[in-house]
C-alpha atoms as a PDB file:
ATOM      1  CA  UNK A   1      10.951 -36.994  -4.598  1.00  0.00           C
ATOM      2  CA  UNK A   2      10.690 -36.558  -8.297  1.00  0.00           C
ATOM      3  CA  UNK A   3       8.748 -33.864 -10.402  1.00  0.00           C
ATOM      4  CA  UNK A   4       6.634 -33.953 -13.124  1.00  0.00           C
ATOM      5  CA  UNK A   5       7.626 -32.412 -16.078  1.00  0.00           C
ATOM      6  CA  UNK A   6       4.897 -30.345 -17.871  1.00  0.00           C
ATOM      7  CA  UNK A   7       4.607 -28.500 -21.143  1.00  0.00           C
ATOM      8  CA  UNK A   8       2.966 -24.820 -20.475  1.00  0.00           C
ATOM      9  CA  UNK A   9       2.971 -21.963 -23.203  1.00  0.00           C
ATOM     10  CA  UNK A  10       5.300 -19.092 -23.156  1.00  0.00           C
ATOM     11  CA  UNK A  11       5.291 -15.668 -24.655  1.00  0.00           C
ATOM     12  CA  UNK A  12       5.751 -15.570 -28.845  1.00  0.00           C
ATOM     13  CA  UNK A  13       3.951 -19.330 -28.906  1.00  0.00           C
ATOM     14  CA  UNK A  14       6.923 -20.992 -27.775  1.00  0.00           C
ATOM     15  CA  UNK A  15       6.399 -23.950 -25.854  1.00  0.00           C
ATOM     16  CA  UNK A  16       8.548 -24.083 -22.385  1.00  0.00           C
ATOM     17  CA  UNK A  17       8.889 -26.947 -20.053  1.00  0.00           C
ATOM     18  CA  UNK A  18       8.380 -26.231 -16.569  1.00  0.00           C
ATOM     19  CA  UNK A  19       9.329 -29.060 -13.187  1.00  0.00           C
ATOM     20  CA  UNK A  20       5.846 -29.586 -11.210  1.00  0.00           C
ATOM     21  CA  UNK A  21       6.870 -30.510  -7.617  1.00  0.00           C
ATOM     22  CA  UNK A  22       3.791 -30.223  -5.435  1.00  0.00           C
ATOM     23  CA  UNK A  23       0.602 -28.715  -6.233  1.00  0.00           C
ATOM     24  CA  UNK A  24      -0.950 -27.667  -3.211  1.00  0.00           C
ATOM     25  CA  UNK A  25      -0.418 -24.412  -1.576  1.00  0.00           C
ATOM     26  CA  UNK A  26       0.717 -20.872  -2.458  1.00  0.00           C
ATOM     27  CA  UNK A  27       2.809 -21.254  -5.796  1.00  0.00           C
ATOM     28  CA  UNK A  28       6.352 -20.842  -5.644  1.00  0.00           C
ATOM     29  CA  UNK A  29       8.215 -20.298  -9.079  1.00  0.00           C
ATOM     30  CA  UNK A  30      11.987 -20.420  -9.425  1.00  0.00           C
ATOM     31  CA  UNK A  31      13.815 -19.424 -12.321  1.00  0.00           C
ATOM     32  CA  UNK A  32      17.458 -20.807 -12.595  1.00  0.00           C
ATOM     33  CA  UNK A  33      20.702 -18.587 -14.143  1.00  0.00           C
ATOM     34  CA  UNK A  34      22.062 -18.416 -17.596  1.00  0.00           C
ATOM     35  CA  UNK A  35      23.436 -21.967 -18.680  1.00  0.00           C
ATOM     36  CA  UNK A  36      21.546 -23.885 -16.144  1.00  0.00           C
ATOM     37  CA  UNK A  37      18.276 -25.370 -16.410  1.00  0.00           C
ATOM     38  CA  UNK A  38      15.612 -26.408 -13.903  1.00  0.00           C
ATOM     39  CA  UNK A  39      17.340 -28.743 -12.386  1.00  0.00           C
ATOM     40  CA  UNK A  40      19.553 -26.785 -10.641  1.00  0.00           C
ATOM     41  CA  UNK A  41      16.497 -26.425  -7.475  1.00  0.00           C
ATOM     42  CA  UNK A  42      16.285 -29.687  -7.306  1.00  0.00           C
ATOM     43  CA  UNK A  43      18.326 -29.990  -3.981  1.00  0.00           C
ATOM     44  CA  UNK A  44      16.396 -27.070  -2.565  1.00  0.00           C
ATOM     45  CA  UNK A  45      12.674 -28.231  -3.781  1.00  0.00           C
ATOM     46  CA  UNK A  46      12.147 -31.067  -1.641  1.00  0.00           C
ATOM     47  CA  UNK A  47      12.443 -29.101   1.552  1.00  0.00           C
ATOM     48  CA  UNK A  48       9.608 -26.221   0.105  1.00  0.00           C
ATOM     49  CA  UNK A  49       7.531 -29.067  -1.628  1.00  0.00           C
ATOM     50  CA  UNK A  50       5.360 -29.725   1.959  1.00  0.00           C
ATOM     51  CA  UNK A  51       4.419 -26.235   2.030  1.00  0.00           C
ATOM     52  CA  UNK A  52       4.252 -24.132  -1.175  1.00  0.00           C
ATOM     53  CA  UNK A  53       3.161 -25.604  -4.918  1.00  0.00           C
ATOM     54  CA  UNK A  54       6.796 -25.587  -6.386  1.00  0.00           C
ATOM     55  CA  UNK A  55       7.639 -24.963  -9.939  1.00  0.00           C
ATOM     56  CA  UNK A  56      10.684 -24.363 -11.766  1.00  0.00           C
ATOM     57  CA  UNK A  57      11.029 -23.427 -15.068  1.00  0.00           C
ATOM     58  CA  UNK A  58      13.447 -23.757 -18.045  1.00  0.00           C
ATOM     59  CA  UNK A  59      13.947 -20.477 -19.396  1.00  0.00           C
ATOM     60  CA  UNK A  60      13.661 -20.159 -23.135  1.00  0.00           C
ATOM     61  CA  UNK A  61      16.170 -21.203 -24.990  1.00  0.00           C
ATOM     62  CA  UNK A  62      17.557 -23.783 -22.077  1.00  0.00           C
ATOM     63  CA  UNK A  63      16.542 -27.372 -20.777  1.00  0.00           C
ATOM     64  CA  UNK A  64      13.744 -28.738 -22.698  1.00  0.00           C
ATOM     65  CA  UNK A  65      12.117 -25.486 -23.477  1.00  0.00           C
ATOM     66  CA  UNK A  66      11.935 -24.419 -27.261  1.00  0.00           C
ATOM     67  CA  UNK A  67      14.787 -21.923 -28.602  1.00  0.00           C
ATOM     68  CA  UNK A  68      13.032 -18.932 -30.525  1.00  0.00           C
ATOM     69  CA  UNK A  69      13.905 -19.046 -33.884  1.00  0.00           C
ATOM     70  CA  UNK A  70      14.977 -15.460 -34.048  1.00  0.00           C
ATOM     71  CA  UNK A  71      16.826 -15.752 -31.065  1.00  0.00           C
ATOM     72  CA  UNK A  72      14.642 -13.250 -29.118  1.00  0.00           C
ATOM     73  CA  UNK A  73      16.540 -13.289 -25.395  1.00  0.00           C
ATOM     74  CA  UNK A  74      15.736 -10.200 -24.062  1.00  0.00           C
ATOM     75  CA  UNK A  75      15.055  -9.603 -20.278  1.00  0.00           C
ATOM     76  CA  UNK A  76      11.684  -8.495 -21.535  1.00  0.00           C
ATOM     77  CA  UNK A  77      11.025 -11.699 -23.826  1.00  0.00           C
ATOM     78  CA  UNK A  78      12.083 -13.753 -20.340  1.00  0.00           C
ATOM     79  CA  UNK A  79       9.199 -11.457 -18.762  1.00  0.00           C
ATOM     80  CA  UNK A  80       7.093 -11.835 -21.366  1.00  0.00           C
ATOM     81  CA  UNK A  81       7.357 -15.807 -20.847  1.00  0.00           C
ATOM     82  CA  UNK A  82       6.608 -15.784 -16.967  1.00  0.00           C
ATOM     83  CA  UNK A  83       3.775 -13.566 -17.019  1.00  0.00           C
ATOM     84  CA  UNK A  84       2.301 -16.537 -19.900  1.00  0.00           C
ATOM     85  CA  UNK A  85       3.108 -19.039 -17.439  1.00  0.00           C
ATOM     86  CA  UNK A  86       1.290 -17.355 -14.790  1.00  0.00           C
ATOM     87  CA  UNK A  87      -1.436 -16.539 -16.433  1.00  0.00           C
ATOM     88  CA  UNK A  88      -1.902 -20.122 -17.880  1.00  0.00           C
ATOM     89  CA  UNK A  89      -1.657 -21.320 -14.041  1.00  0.00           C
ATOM     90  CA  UNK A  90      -3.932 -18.437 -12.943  1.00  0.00           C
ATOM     91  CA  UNK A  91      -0.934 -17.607 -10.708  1.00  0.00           C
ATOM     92  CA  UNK A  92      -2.298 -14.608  -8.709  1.00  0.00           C
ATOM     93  CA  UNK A  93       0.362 -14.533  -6.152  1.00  0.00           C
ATOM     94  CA  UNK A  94       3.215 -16.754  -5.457  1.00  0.00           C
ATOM     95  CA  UNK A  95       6.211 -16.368  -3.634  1.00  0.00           C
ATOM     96  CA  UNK A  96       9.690 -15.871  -6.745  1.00  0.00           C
ATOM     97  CA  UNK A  97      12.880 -17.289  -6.158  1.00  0.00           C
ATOM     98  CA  UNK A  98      15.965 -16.247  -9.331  1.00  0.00           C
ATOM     99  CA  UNK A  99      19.247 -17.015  -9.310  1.00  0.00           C
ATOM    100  CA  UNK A 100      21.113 -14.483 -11.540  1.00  0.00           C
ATOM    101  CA  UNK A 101      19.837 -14.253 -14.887  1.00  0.00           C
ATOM    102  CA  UNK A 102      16.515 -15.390 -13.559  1.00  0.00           C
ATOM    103  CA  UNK A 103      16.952 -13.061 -10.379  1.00  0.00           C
ATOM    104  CA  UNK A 104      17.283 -10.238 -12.789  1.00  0.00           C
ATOM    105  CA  UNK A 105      14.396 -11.103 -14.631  1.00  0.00           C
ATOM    106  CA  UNK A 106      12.114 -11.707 -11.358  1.00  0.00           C
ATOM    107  CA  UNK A 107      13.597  -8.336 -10.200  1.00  0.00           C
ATOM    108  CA  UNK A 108      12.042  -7.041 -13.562  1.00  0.00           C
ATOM    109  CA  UNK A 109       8.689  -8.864 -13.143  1.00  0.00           C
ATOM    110  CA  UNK A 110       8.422  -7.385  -9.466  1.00  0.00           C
ATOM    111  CA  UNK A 111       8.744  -4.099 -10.545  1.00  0.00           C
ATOM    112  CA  UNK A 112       5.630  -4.943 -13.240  1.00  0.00           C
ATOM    113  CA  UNK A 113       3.392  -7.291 -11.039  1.00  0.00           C
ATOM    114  CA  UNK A 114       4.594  -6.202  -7.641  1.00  0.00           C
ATOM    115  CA  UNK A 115       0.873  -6.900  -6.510  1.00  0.00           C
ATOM    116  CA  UNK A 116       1.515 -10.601  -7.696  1.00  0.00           C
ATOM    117  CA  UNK A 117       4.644 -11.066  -4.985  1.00  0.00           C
ATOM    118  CA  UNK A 118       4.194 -12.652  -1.615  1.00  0.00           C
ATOM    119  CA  UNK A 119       7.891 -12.729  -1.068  1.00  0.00           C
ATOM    120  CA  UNK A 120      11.162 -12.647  -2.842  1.00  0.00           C
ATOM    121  CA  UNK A 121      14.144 -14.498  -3.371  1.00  0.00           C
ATOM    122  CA  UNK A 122      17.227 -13.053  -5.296  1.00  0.00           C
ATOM    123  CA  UNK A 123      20.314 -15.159  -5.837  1.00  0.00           C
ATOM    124  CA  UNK A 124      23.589 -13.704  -6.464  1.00  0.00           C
ATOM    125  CA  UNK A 125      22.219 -11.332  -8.597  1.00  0.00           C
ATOM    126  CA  UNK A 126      21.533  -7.232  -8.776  1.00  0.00           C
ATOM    127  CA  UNK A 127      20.796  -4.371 -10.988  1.00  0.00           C
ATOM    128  CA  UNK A 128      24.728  -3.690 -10.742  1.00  0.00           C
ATOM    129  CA  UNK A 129      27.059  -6.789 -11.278  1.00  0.00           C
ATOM    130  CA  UNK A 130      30.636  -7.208 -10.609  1.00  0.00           C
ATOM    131  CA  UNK A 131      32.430  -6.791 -13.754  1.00  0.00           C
ATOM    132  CA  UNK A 132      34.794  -9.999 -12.911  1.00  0.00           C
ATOM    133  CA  UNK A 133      32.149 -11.780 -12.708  1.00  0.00           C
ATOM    134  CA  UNK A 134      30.660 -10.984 -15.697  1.00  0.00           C
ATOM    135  CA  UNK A 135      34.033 -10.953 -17.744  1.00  0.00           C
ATOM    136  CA  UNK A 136      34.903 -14.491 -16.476  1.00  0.00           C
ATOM    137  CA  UNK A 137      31.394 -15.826 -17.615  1.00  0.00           C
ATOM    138  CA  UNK A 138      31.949 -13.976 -21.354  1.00  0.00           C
ATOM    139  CA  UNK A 139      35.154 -15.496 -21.615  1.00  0.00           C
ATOM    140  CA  UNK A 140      34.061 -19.099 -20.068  1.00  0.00           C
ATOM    141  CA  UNK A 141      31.324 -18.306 -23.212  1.00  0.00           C
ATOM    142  CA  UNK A 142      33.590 -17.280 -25.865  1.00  0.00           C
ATOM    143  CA  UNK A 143      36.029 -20.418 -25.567  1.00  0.00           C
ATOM    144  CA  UNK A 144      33.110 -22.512 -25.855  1.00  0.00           C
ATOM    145  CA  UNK A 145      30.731 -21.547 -28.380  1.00  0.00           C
ATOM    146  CA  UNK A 146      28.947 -24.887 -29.455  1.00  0.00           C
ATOM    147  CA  UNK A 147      30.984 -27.465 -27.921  1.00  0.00           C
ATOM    148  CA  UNK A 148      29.980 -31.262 -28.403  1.00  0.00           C
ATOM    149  CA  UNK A 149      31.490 -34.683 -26.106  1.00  0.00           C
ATOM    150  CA  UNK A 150      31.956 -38.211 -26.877  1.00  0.00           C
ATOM    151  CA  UNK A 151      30.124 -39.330 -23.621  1.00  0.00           C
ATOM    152  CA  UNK A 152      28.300 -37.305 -20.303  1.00  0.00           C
ATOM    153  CA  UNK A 153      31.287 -38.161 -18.405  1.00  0.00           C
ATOM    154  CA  UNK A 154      33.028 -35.851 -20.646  1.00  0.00           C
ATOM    155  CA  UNK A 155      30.702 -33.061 -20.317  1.00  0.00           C
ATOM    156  CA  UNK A 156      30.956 -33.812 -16.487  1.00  0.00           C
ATOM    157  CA  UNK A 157      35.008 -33.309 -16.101  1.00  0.00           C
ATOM    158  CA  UNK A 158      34.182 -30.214 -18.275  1.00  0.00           C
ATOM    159  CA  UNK A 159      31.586 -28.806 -15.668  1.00  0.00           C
ATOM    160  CA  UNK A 160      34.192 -29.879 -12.757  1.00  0.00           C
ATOM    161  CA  UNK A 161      36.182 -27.193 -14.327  1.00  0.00           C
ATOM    162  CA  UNK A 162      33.558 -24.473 -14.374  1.00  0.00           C
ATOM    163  CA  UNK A 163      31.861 -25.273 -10.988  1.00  0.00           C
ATOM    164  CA  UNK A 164      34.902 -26.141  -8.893  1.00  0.00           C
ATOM    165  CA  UNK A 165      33.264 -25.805  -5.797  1.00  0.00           C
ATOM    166  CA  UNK A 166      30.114 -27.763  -6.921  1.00  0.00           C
ATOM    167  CA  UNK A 167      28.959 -30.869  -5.128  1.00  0.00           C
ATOM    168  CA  UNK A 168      29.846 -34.019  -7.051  1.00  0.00           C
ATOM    169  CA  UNK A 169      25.850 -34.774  -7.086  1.00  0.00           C
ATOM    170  CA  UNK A 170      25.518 -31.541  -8.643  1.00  0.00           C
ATOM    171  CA  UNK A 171      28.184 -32.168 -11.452  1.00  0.00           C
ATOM    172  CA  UNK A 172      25.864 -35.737 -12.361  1.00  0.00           C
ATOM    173  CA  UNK A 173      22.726 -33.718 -12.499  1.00  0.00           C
ATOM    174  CA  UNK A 174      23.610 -30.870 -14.757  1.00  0.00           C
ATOM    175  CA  UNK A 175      25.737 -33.593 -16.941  1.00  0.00           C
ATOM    176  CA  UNK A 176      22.448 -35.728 -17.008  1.00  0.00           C
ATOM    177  CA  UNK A 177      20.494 -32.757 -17.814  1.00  0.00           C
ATOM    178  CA  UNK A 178      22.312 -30.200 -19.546  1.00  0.00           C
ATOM    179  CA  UNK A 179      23.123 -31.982 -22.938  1.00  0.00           C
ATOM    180  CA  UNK A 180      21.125 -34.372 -25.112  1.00  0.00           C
ATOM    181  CA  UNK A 181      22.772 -36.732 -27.811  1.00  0.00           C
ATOM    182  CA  UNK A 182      22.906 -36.380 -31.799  1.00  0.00           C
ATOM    183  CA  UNK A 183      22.482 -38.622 -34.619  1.00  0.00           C
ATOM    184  CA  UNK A 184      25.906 -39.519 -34.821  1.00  0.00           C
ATOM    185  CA  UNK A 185      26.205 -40.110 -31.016  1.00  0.00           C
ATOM    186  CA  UNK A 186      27.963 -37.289 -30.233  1.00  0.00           C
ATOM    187  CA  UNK A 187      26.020 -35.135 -27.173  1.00  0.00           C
ATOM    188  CA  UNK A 188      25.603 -31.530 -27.326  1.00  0.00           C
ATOM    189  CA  UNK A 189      24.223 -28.440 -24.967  1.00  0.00           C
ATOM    190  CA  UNK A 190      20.119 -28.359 -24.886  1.00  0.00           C
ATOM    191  CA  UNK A 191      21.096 -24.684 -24.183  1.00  0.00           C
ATOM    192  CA  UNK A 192      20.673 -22.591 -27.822  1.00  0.00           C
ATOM    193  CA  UNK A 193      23.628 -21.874 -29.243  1.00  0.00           C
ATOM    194  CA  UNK A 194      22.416 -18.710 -30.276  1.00  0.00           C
ATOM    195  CA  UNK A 195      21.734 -17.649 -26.392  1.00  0.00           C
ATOM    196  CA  UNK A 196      25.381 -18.515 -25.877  1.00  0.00           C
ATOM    197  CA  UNK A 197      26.936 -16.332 -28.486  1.00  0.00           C
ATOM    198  CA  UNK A 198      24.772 -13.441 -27.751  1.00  0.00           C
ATOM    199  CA  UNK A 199      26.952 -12.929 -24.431  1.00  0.00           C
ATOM    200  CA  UNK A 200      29.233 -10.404 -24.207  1.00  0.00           C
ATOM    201  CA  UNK A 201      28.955  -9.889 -28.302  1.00  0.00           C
ATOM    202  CA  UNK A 202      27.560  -7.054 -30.541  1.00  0.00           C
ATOM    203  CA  UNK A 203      27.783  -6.883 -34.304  1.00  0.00           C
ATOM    204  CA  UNK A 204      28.487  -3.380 -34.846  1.00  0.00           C
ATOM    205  CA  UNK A 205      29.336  -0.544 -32.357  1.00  0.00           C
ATOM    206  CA  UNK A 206      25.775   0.843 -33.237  1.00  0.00           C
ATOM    207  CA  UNK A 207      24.457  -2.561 -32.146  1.00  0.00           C
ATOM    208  CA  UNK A 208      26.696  -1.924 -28.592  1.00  0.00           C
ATOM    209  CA  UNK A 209      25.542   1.742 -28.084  1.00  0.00           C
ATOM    210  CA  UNK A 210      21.883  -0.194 -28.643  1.00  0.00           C
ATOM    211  CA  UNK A 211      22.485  -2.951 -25.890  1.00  0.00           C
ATOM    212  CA  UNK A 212      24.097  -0.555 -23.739  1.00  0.00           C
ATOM    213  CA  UNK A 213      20.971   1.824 -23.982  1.00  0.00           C
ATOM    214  CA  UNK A 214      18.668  -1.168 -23.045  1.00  0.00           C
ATOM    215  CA  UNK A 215      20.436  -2.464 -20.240  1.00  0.00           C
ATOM    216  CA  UNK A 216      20.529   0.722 -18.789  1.00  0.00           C
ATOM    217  CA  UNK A 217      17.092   0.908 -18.988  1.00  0.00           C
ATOM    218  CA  UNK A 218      16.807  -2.146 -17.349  1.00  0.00           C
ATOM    219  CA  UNK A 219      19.387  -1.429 -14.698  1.00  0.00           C
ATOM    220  CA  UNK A 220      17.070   1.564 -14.172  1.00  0.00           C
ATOM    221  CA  UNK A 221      13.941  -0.848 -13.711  1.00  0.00           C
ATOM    222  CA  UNK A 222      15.624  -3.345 -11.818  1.00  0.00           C
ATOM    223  CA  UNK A 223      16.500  -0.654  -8.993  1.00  0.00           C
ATOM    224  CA  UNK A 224      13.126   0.700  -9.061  1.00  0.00           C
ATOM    225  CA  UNK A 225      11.579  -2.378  -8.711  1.00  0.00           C
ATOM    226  CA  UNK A 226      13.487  -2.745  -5.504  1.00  0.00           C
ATOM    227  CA  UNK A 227      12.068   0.643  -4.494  1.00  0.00           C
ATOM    228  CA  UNK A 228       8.282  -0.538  -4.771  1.00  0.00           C
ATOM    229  CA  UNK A 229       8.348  -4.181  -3.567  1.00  0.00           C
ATOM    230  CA  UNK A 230       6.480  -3.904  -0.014  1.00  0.00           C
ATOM    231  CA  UNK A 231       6.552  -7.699   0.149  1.00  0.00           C
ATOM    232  CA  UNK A 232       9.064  -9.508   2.293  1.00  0.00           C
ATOM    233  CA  UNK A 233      12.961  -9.834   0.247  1.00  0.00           C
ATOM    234  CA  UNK A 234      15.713 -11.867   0.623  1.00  0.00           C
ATOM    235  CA  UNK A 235      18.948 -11.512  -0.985  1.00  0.00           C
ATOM    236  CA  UNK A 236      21.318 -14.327  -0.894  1.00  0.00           C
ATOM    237  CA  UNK A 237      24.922 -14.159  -1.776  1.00  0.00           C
ATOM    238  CA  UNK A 238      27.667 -16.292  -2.339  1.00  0.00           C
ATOM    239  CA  UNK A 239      30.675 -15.643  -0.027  1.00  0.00           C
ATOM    240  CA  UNK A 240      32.575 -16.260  -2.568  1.00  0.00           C
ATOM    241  CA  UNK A 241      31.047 -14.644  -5.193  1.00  0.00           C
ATOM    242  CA  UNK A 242      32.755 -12.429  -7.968  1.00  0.00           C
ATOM    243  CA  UNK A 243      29.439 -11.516  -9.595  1.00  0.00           C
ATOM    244  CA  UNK A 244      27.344  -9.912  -6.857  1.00  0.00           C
ATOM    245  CA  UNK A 245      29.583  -7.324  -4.688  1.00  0.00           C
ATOM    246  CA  UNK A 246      29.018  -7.207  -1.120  1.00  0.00           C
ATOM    247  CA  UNK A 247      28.579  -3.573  -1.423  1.00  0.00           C
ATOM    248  CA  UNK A 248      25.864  -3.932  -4.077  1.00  0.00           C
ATOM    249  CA  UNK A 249      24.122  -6.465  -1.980  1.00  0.00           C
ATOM    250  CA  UNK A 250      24.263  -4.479   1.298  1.00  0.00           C
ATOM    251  CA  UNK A 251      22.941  -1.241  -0.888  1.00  0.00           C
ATOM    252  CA  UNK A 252      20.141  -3.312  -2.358  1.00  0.00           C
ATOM    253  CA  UNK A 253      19.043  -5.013   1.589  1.00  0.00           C
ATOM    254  CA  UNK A 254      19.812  -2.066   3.321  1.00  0.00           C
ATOM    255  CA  UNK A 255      19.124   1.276   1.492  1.00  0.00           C
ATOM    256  CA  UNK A 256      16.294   0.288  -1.154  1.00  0.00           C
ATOM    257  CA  UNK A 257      14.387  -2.187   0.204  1.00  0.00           C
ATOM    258  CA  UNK A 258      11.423  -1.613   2.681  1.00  0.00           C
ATOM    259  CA  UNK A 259      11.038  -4.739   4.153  1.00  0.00           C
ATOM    260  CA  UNK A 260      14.725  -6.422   3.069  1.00  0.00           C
ATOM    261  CA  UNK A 261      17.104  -9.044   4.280  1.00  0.00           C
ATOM    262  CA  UNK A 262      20.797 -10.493   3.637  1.00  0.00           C
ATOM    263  CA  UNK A 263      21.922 -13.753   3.758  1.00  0.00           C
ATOM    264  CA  UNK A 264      25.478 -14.709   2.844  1.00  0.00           C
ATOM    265  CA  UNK A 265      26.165 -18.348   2.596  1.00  0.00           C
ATOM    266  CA  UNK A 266      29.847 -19.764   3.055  1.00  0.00           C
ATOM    267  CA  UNK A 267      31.943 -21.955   1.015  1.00  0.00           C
ATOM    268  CA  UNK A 268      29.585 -20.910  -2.347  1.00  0.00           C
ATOM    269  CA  UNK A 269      30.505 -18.398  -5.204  1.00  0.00           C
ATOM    270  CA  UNK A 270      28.000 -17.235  -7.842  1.00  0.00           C
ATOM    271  CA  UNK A 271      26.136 -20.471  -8.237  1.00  0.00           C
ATOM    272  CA  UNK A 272      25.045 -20.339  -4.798  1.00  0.00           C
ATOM    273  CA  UNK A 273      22.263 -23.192  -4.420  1.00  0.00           C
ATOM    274  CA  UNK A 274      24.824 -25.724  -6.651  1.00  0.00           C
ATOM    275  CA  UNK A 275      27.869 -24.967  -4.497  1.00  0.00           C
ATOM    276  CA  UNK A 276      26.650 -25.590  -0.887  1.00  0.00           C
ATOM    277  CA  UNK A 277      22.864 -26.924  -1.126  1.00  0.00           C
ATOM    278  CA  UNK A 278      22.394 -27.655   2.660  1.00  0.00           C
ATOM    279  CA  UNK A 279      23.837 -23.666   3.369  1.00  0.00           C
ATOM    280  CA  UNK A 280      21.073 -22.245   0.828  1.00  0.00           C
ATOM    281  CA  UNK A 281      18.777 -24.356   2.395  1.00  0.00           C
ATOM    282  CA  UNK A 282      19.496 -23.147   5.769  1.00  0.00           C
ATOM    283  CA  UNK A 283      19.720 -19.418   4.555  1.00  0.00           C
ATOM    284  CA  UNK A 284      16.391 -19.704   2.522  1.00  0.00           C
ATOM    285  CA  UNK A 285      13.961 -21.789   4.464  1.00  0.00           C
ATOM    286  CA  UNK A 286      13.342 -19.503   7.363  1.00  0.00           C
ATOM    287  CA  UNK A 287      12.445 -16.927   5.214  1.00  0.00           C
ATOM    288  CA  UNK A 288      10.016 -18.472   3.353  1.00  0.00           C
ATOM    289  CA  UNK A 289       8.689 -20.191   5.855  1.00  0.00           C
ATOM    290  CA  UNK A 290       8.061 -17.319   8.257  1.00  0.00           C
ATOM    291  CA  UNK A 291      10.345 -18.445  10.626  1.00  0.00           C
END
């Protein structure tokens, strides 16, 4: 099964480039994590496509969506692009599905639409990450700030490195999908490089004390949104994960939401749906399938 790519407008008239896998049914929109593109559901989608209209989408800035040319990455420009896409599709309710960066941002869009949510999916992500987790993915960042490779095969030993527990099918698709080649034959990341060196970086310390303030107030929303959601929620979590605690995902299951579940899948860390497809699969079907 293959999916049809499609153009659909985002927020700011930026153009983004969403994966069409069926189009019958209840939608069901996943958003993929920081780096990744929307590819990285395409071991899950085949086993939803039956019985929901799947779509994934390229956040901006990754895959073949545009990059904004002021580099506007915000949680709230992310938002800002779904509720677009929605609205183009006249997407009234659909079941959301994030892994990390995009589970914050669907956390974020629940809180805002939380009439538009039939059920939700959250991926290794939370209001609260684990500071390893985050450190290791600022550092994987900073050592790499626009690399290029003579070939995908060399882009693939690098991602062998940075997904050591990923599945060797995996490793081809991201290579395949993850970089495009220049001019002079060289390939290089589709994802902007000004996304990348936003991570972890602030220009001055009044620039910190600013992105500090607004990811508290997002931390803030992101909680509260978990308060409010009276729709069905899974949260899935990596054993092995260093990015979302198992305290922080019992807290978020347990204590916050009303009708909330927690799935933990073996032999995966943060990227979850990459590292062991068939145990996301088992974890997430059921639930989204009212089984």
């Amino acid at each position: 099964m293959e999916p049809r790519s499609l153009p659909v407008p985002g927020a700011a008239g930026l153009k983004l480039n969403m994966l069409e896998w069926s189009r019958e049914g209840v939608a069901m929109v996943m958003l993929h994590g920081f780096g990744n593109e929307a590819h990285a559901w395409d071991d899950f989608a085949p086993s939803v496509a039956p019985y929901y209209r799947v779509l994934a989408l390229d956040l901006r800035g990754h895959g073949d969506s545009d990059w904004h040319p002021q580099a506007a990455y915000d949680y709230d420009d992310h938002v800002a692009d779904l509720e677009a896409v929605t609205d183009h599709h006249a997407i009234d309710r659909m079941v959301l599905i994030g892994h990390s960066l995009g589970g914050r941002i669907s956390l974020l869009y629940g809180g805002r639409h939380p009439e538009k949510i039939a059920g939700l999916v959250i991926v290794d992500s939370a209001p609260e990450l684990d500071r390893r987790g985050t450190a290791r993915i600022s550092l994987d960042v900073a050592q790499q700030r626009e690399p290029d490779f003579g070939s995908i095969a060399d882009y693939e030993q690098e991602l062998v490195h940075a997904y050591p527990a990923a599945t060797p099918a995996a490793i081809r698709r991201m290579a395949k999908y993850g970089i495009r080649q220049r001019e002079d034959g060289r390939w290089i990341l589709k994802m902007d490089p000004a996304f990348r060196g936003a991570v972890g970086t602030a220009a001055s310390e009044l620039d910190a004390r600013a992105v500090e303030e607004r990811s508290q107030r997002h931390r803030e929303q992101m909680w509260r949104a978990l308060e409010i959601l009276t729709c069905p929620v899974l949260v899935v979590r990596g054993a092995a994960s260093d990015v979302l605690s198992p305290d922080v995902a019992d807290r978020m299951a347990d204590e916050k939401l009303e009708r909330g579940s927690l799935a933990v899948v073996p032999r995966a860390g943060h990227s979850v749906m990459i590292d062991n497809p068939r145990g996301f699969e088992a974890a997430v079907l059921p639930f989204v399938l009212g089984e």
